[in-house]
PDB file of N, CA and C in Angstrom:
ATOM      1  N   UNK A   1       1.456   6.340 -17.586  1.00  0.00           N
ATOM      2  CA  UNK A   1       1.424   4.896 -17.762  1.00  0.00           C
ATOM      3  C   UNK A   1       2.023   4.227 -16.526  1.00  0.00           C
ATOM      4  N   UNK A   2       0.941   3.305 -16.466  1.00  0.00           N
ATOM      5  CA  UNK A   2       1.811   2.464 -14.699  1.00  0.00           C
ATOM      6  C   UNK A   2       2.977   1.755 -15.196  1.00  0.00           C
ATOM      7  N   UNK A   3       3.712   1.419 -14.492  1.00  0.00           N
ATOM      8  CA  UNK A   3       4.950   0.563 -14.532  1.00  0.00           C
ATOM      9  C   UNK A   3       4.601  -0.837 -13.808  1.00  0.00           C
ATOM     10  N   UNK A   4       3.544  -0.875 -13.319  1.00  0.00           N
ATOM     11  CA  UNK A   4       3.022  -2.200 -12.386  1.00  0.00           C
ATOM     12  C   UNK A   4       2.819  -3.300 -13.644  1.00  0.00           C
ATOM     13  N   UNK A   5       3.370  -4.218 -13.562  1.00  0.00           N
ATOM     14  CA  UNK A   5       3.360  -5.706 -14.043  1.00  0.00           C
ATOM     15  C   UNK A   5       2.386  -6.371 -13.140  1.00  0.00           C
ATOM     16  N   UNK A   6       2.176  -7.574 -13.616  1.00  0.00           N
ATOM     17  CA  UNK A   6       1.639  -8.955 -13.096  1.00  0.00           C
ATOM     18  C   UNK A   6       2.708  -9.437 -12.313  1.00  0.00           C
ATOM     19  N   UNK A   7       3.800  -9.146 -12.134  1.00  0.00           N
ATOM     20  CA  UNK A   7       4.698  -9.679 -11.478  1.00  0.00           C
ATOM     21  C   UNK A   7       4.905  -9.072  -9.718  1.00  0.00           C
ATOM     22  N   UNK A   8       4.084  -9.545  -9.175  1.00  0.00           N
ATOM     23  CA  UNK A   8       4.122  -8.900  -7.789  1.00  0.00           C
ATOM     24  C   UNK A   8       5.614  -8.537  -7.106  1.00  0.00           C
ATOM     25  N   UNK A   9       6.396  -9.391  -7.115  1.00  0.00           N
ATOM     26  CA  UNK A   9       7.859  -8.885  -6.344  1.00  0.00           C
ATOM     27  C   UNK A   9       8.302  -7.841  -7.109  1.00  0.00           C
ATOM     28  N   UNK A  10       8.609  -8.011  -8.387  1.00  0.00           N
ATOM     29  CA  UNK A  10       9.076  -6.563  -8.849  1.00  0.00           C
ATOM     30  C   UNK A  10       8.079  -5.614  -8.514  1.00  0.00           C
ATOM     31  N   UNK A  11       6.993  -5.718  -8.507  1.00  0.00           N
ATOM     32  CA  UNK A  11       5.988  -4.537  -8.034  1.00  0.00           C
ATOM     33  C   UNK A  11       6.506  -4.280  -6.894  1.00  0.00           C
ATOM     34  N   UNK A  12       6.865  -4.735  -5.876  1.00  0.00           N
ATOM     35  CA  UNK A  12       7.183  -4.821  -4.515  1.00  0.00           C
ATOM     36  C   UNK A  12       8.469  -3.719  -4.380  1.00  0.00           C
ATOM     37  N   UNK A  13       9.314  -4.462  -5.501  1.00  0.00           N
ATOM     38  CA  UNK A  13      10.595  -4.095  -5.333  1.00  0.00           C
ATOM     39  C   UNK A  13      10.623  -2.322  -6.041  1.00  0.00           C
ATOM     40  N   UNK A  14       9.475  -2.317  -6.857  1.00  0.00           N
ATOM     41  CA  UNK A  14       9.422  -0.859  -7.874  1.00  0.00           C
ATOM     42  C   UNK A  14       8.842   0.073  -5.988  1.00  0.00           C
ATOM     43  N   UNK A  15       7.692  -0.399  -5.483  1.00  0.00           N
ATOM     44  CA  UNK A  15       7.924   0.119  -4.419  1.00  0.00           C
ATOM     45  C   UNK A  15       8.849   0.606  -3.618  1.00  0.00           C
ATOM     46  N   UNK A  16      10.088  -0.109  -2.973  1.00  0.00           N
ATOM     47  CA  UNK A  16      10.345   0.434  -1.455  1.00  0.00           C
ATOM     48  C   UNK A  16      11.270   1.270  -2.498  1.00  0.00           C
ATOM     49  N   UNK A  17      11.525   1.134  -3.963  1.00  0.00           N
ATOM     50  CA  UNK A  17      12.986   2.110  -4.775  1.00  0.00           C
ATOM     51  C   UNK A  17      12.102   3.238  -4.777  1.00  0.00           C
ATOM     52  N   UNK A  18      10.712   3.214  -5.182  1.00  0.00           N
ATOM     53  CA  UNK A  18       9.579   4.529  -5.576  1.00  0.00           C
ATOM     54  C   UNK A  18       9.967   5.360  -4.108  1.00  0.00           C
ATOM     55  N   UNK A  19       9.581   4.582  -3.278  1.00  0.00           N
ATOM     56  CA  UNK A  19       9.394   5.416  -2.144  1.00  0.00           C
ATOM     57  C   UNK A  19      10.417   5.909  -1.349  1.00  0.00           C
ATOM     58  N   UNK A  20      11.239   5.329  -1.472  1.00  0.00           N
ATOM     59  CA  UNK A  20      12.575   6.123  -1.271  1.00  0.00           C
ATOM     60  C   UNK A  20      13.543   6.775  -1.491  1.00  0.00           C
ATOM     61  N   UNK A  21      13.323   6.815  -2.973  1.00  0.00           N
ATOM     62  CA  UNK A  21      13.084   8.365  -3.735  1.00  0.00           C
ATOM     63  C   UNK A  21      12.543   9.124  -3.640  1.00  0.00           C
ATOM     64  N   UNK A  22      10.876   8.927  -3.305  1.00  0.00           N
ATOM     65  CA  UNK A  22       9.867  10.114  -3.321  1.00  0.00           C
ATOM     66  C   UNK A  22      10.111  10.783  -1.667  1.00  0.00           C
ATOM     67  N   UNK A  23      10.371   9.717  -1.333  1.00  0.00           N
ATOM     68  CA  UNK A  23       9.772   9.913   0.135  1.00  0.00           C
ATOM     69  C   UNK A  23       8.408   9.814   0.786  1.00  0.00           C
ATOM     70  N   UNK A  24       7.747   9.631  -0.137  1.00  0.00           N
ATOM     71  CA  UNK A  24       6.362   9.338  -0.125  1.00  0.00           C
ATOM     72  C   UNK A  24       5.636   7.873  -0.342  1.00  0.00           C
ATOM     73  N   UNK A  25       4.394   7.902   0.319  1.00  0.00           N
ATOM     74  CA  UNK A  25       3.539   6.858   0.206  1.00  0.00           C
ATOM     75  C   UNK A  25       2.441   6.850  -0.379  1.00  0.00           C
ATOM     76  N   UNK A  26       1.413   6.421  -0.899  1.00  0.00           N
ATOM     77  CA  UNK A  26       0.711   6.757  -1.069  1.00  0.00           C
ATOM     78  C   UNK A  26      -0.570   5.892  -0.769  1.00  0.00           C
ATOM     79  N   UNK A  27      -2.219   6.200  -0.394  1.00  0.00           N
ATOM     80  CA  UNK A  27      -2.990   6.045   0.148  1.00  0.00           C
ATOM     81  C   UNK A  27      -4.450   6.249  -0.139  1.00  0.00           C
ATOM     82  N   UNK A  28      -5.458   5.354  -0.122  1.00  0.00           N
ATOM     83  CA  UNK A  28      -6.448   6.223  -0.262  1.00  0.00           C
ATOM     84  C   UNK A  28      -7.588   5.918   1.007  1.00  0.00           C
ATOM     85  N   UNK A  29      -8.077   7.338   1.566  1.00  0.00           N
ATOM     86  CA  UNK A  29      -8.714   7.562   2.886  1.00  0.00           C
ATOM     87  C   UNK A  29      -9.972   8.271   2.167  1.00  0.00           C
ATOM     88  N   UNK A  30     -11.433   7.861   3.074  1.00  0.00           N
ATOM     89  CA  UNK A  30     -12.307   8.610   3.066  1.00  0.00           C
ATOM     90  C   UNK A  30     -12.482   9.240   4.402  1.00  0.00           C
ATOM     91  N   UNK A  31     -13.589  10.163   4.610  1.00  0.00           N
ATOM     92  CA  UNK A  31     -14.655  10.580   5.563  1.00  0.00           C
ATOM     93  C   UNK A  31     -14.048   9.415   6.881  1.00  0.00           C
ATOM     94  N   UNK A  32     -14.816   7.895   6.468  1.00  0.00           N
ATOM     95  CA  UNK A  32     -14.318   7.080   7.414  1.00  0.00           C
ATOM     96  C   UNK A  32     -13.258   6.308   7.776  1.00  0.00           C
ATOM     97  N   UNK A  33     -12.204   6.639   7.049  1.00  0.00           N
ATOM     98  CA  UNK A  33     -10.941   5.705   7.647  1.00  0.00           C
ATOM     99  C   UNK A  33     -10.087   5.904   6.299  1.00  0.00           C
ATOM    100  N   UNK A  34      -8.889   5.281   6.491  1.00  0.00           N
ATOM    101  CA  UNK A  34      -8.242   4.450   5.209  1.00  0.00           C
ATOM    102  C   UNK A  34      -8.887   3.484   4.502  1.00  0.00           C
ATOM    103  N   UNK A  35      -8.817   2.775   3.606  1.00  0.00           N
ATOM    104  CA  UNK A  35      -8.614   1.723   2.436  1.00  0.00           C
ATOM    105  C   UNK A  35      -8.490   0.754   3.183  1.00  0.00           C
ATOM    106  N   UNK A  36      -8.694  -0.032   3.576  1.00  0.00           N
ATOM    107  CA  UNK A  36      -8.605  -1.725   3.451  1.00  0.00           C
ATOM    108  C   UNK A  36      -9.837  -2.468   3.712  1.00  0.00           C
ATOM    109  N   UNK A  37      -9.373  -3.719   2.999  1.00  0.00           N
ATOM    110  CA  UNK A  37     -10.005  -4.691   2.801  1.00  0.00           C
ATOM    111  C   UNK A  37      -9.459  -6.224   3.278  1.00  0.00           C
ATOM    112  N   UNK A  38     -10.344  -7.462   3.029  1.00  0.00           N
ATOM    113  CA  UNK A  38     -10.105  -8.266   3.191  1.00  0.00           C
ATOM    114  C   UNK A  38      -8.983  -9.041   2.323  1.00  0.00           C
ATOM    115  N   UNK A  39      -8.043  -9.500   3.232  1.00  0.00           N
ATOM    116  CA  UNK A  39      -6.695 -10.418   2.564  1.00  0.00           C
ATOM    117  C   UNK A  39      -7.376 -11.562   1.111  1.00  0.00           C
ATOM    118  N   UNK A  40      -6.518 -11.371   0.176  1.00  0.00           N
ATOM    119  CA  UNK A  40      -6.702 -12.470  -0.796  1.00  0.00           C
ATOM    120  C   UNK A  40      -6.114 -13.720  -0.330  1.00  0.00           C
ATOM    121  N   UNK A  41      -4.780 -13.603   0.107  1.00  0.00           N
ATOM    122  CA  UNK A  41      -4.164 -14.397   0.575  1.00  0.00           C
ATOM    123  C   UNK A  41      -3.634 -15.242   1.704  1.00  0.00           C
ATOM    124  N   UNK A  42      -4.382 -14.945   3.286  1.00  0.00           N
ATOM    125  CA  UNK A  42      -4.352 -14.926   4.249  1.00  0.00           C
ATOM    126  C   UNK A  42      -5.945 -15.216   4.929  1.00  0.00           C
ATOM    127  N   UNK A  43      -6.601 -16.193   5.334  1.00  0.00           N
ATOM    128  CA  UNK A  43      -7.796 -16.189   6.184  1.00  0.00           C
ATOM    129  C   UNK A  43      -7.651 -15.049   7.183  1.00  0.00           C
ATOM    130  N   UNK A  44      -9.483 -14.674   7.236  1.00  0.00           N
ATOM    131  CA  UNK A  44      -9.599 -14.025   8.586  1.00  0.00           C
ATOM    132  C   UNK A  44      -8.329 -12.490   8.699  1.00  0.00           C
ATOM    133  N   UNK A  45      -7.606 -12.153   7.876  1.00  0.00           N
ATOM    134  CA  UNK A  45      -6.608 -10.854   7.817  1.00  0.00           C
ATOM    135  C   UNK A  45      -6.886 -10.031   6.946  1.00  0.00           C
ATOM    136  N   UNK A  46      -6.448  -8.766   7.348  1.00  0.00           N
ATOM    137  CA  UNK A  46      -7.159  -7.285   6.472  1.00  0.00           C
ATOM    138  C   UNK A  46      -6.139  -6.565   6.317  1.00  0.00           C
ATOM    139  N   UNK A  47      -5.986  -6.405   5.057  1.00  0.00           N
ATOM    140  CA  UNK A  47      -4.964  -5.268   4.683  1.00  0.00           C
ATOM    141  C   UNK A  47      -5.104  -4.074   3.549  1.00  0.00           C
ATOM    142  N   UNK A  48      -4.460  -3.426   4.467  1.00  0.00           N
ATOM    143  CA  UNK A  48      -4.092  -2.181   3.936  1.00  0.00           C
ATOM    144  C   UNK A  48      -3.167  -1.517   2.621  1.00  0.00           C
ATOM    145  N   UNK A  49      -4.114  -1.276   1.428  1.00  0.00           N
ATOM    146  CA  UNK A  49      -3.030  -0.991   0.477  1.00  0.00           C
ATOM    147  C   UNK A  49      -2.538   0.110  -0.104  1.00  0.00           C
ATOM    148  N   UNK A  50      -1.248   0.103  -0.311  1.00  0.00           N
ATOM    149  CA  UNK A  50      -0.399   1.393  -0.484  1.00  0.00           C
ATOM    150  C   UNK A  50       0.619   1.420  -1.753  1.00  0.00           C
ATOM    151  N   UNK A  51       0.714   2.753  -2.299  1.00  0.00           N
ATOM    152  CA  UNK A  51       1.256   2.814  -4.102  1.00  0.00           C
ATOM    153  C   UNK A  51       2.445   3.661  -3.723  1.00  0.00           C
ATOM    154  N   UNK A  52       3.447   3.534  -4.513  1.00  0.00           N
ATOM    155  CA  UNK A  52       4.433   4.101  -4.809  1.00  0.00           C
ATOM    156  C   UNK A  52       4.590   5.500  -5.077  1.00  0.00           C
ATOM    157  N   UNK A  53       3.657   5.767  -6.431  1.00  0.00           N
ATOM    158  CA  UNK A  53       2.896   6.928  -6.873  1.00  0.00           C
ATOM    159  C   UNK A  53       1.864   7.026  -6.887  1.00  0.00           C
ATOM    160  N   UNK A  54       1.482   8.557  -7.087  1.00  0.00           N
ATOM    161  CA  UNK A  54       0.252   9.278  -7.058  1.00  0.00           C
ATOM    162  C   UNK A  54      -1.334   8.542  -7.861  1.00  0.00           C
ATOM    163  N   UNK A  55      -0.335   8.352  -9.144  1.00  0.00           N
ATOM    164  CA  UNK A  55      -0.843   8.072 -10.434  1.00  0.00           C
ATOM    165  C   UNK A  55      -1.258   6.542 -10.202  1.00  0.00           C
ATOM    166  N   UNK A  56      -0.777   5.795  -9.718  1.00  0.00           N
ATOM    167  CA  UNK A  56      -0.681   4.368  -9.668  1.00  0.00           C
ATOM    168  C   UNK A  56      -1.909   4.129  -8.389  1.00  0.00           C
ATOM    169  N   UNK A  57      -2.194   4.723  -7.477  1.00  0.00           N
ATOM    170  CA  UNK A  57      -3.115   4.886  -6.337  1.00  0.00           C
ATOM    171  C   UNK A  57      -4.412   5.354  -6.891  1.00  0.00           C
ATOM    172  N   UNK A  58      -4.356   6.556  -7.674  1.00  0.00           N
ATOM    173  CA  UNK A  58      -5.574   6.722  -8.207  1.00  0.00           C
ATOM    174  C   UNK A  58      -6.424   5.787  -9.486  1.00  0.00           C
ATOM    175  N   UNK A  59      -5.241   4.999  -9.965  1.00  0.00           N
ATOM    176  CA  UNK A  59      -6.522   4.010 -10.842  1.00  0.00           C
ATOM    177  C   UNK A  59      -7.010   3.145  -9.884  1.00  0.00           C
ATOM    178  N   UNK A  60      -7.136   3.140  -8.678  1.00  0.00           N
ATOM    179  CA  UNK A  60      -7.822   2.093  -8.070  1.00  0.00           C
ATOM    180  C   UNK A  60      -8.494   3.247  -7.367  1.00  0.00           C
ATOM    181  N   UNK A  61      -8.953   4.452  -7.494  1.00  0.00           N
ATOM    182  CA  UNK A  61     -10.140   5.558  -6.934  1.00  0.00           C
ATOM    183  C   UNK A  61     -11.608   5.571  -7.796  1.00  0.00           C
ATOM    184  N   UNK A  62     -11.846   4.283  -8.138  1.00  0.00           N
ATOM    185  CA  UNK A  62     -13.259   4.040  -8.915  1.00  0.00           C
ATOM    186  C   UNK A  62     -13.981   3.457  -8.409  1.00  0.00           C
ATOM    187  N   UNK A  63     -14.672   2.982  -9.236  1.00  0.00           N
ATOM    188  CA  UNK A  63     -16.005   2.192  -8.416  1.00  0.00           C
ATOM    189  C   UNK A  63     -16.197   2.185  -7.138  1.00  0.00           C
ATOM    190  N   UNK A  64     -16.221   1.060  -6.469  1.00  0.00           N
ATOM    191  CA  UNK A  64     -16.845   1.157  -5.454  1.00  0.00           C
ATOM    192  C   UNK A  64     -16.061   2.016  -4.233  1.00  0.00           C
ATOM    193  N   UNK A  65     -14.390   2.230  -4.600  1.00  0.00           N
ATOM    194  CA  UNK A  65     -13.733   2.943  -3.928  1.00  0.00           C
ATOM    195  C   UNK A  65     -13.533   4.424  -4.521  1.00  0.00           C
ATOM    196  N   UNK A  66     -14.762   5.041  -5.134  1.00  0.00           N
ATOM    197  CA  UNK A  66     -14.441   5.984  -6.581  1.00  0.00           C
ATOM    198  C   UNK A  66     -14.979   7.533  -4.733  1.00  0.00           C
ATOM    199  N   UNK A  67     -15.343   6.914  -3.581  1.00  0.00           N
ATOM    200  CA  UNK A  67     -15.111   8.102  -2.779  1.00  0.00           C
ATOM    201  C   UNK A  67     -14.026   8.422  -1.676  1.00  0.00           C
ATOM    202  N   UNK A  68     -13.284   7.216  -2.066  1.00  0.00           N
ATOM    203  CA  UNK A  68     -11.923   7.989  -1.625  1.00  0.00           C
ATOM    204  C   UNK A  68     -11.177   9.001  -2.257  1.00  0.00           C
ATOM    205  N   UNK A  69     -10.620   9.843  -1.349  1.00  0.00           N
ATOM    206  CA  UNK A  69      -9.336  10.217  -1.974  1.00  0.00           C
ATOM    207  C   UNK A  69      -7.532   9.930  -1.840  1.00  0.00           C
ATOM    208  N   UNK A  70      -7.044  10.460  -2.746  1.00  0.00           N
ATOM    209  CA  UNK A  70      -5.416   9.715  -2.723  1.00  0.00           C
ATOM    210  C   UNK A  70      -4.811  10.474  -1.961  1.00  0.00           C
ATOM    211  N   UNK A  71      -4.234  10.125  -1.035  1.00  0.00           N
ATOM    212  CA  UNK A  71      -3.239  11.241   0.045  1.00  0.00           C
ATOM    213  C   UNK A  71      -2.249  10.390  -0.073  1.00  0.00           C
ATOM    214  N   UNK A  72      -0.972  11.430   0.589  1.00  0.00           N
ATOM    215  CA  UNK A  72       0.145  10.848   0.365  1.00  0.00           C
ATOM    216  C   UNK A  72       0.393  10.916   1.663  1.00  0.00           C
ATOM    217  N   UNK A  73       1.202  10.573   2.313  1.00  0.00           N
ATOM    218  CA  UNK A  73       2.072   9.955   3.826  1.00  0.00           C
ATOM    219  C   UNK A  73       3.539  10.081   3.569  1.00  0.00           C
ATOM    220  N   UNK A  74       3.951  10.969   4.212  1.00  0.00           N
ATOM    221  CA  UNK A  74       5.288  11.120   4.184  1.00  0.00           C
ATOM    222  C   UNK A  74       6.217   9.443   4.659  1.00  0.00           C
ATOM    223  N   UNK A  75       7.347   9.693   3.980  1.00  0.00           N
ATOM    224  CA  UNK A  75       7.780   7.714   4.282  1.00  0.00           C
ATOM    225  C   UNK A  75       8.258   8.138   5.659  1.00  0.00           C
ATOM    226  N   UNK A  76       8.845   8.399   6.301  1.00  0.00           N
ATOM    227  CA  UNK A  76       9.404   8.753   7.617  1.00  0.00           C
ATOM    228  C   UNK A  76       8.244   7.997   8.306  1.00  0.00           C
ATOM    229  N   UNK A  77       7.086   9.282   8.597  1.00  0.00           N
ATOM    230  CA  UNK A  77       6.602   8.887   9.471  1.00  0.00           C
ATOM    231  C   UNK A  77       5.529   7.216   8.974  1.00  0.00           C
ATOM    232  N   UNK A  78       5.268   6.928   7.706  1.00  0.00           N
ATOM    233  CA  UNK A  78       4.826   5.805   7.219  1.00  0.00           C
ATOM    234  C   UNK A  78       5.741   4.589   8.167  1.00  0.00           C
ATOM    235  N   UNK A  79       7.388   4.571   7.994  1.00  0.00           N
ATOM    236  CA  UNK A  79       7.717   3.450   8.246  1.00  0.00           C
ATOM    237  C   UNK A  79       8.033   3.036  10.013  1.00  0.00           C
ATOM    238  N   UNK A  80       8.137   4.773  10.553  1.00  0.00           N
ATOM    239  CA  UNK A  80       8.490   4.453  12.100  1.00  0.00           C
ATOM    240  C   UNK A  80       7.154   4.690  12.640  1.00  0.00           C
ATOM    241  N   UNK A  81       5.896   5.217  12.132  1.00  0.00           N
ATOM    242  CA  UNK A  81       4.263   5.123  12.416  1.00  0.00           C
ATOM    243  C   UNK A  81       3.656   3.945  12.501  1.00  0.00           C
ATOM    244  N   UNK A  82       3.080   4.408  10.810  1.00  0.00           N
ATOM    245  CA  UNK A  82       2.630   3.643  10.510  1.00  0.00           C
ATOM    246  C   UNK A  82       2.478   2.056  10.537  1.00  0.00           C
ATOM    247  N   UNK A  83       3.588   1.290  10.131  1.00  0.00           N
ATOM    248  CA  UNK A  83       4.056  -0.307  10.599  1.00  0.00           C
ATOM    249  C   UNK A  83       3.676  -0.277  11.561  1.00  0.00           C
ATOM    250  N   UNK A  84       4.186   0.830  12.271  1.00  0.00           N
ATOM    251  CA  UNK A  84       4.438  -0.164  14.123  1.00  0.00           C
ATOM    252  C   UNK A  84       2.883  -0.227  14.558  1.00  0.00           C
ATOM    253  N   UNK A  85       2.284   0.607  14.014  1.00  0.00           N
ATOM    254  CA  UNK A  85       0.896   1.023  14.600  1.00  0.00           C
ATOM    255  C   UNK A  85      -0.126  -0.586  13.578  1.00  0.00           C
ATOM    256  N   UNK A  86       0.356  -0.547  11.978  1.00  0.00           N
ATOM    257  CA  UNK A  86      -0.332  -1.768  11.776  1.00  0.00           C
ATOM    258  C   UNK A  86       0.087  -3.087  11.796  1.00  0.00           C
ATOM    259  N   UNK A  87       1.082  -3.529  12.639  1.00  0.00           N
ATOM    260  CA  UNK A  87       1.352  -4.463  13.053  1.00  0.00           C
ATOM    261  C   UNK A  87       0.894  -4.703  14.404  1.00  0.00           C
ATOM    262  N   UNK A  88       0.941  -4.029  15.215  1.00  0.00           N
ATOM    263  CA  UNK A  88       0.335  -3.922  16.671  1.00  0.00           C
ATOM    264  C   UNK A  88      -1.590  -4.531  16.509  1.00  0.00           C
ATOM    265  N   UNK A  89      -1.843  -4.059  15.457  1.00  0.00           N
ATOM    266  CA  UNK A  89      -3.334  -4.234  15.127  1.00  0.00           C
ATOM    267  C   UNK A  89      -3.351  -5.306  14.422  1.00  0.00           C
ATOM    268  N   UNK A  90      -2.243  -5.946  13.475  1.00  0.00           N
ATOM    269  CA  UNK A  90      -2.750  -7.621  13.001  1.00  0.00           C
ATOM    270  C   UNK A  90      -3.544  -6.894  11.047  1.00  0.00           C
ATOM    271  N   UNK A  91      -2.838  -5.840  10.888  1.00  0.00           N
ATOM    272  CA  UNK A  91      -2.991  -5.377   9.968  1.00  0.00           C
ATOM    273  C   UNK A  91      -1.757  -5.225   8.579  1.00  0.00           C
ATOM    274  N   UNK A  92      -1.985  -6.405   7.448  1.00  0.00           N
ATOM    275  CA  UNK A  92      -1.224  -6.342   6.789  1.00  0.00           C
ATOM    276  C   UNK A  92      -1.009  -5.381   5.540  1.00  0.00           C
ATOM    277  N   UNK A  93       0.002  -5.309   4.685  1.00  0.00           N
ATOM    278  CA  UNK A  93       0.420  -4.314   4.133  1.00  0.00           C
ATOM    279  C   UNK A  93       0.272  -4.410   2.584  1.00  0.00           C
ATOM    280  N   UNK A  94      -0.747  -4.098   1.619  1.00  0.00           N
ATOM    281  CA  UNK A  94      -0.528  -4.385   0.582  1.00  0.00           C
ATOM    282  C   UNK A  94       0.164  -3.362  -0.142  1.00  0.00           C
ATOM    283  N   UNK A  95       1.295  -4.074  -1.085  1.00  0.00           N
ATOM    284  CA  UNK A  95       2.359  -2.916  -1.877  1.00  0.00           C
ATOM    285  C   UNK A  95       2.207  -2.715  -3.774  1.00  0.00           C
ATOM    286  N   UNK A  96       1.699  -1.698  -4.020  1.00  0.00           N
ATOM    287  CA  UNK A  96       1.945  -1.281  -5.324  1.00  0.00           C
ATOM    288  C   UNK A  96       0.579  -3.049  -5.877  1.00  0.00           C
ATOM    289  N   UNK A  97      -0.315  -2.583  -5.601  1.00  0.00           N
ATOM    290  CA  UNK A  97      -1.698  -3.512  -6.380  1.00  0.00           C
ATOM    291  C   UNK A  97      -1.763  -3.404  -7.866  1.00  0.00           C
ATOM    292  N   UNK A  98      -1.454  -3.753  -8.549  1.00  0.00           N
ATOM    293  CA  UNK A  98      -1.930  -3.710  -9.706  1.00  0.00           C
ATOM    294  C   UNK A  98      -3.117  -3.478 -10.355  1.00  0.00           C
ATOM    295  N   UNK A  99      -3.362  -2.948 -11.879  1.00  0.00           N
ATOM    296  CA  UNK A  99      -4.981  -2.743 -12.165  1.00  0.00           C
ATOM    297  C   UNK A  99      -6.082  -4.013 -11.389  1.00  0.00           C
ATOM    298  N   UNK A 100      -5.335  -5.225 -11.925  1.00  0.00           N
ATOM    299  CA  UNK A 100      -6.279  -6.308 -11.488  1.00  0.00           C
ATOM    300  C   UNK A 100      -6.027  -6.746  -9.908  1.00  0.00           C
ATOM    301  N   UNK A 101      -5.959  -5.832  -8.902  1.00  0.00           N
ATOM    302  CA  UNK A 101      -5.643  -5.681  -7.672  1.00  0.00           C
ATOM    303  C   UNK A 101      -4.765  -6.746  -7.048  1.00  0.00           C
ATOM    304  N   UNK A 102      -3.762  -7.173  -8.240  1.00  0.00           N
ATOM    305  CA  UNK A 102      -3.076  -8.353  -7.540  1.00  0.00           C
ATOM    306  C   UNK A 102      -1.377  -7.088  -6.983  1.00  0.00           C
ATOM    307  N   UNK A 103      -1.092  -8.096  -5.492  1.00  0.00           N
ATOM    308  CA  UNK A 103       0.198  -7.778  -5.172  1.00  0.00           C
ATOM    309  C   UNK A 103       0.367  -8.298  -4.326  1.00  0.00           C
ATOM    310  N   UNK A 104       1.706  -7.674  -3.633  1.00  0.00           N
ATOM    311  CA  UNK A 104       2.171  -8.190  -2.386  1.00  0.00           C
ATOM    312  C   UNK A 104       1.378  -8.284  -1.558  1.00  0.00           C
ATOM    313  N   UNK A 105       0.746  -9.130  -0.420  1.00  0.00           N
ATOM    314  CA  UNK A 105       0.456  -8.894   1.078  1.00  0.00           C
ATOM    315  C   UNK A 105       1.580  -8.659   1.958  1.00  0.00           C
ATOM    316  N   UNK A 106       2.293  -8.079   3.136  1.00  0.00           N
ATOM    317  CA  UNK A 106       3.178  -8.535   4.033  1.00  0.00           C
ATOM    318  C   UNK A 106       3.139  -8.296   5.154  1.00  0.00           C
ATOM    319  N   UNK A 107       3.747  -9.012   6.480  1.00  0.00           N
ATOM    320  CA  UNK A 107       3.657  -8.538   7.522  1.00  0.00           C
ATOM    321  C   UNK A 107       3.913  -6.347   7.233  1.00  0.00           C
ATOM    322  N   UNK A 108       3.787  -5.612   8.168  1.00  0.00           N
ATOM    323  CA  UNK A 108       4.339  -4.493   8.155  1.00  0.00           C
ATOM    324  C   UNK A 108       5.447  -4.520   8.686  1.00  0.00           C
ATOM    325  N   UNK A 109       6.329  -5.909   9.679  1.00  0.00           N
ATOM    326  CA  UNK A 109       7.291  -5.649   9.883  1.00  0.00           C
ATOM    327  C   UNK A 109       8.391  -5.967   8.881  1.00  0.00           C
ATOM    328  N   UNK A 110       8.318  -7.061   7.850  1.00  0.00           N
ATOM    329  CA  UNK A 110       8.948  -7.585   6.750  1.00  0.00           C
ATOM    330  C   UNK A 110       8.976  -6.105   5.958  1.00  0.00           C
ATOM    331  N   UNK A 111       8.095  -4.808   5.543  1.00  0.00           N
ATOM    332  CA  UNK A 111       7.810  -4.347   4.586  1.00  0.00           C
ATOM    333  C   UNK A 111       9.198  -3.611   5.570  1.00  0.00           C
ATOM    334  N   UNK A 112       9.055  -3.214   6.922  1.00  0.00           N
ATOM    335  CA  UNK A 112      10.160  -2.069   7.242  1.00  0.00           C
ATOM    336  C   UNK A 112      11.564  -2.396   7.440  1.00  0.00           C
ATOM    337  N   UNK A 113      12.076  -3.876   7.428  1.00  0.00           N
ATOM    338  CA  UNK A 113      13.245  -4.574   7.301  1.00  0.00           C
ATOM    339  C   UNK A 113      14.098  -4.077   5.994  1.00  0.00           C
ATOM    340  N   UNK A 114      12.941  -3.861   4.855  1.00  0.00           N
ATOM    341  CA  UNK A 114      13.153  -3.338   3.553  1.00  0.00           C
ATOM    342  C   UNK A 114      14.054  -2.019   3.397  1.00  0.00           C
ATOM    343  N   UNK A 115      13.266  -1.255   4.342  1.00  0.00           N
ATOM    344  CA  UNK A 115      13.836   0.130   4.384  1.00  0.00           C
ATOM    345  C   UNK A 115      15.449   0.214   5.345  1.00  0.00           C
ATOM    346  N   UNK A 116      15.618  -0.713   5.620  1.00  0.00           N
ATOM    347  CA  UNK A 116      16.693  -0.408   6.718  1.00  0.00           C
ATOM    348  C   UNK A 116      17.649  -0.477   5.653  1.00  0.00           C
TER     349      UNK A 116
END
């Protein structure tokens, strides 16, 4: 059972506690790339979205995204990588989406301020 609410900040916040416990990120990549899409909340910006857990990443492995698969990303290299690499690109960060794909957007540098 997800723990994801309608409530995006606590989703946010169930994030950076998930992941820094697990140590993990989680992701879903095909054949051609990672996961993202166009910003709900932001013109013209594309982001990238990422789950806490395993379980929570794969209910969004359906439909039209039903040929990805869920990989995980170690947090280490996620937060001193990853960020720096999708911020450099103008690529924002979506955290812990909910069934009805609502959540956080954020810079990637706001998301790694988190971790410090």
């Amino acid at each position: 059972m997800s723990k994801l609410t309608a409530d995006i900040q606590a989703n946010l916040d169930l994030f950076v506690a998930e992941t820094k416990e697990s140590q993990l990120v989680w992701g879903l990549r095909n054949e051609e790339g990672w996961l993202s899409c166009e910003s709900t909340e932001f013109e013209e910006s594309e982001v990238m979205p990422f789950w806490s857990s395993k379980a929570d990443a794969e209910i969004h492995n359906v439909e039209e995204w039903a040929d990805f698969e869920v990989v995980e990303i170690p947090l280490d290299i996620f937060v001193e990588d990853w960020l720096l690499t999708l911020a450099e690109d103008g690529v924002l960060v979506g955290t812990n989406w909910n069934a009805q794909l609502e959540g956080k957007e954020l810079e990637p540098s706001d998301l790694a301020k988190l971790y410090v």
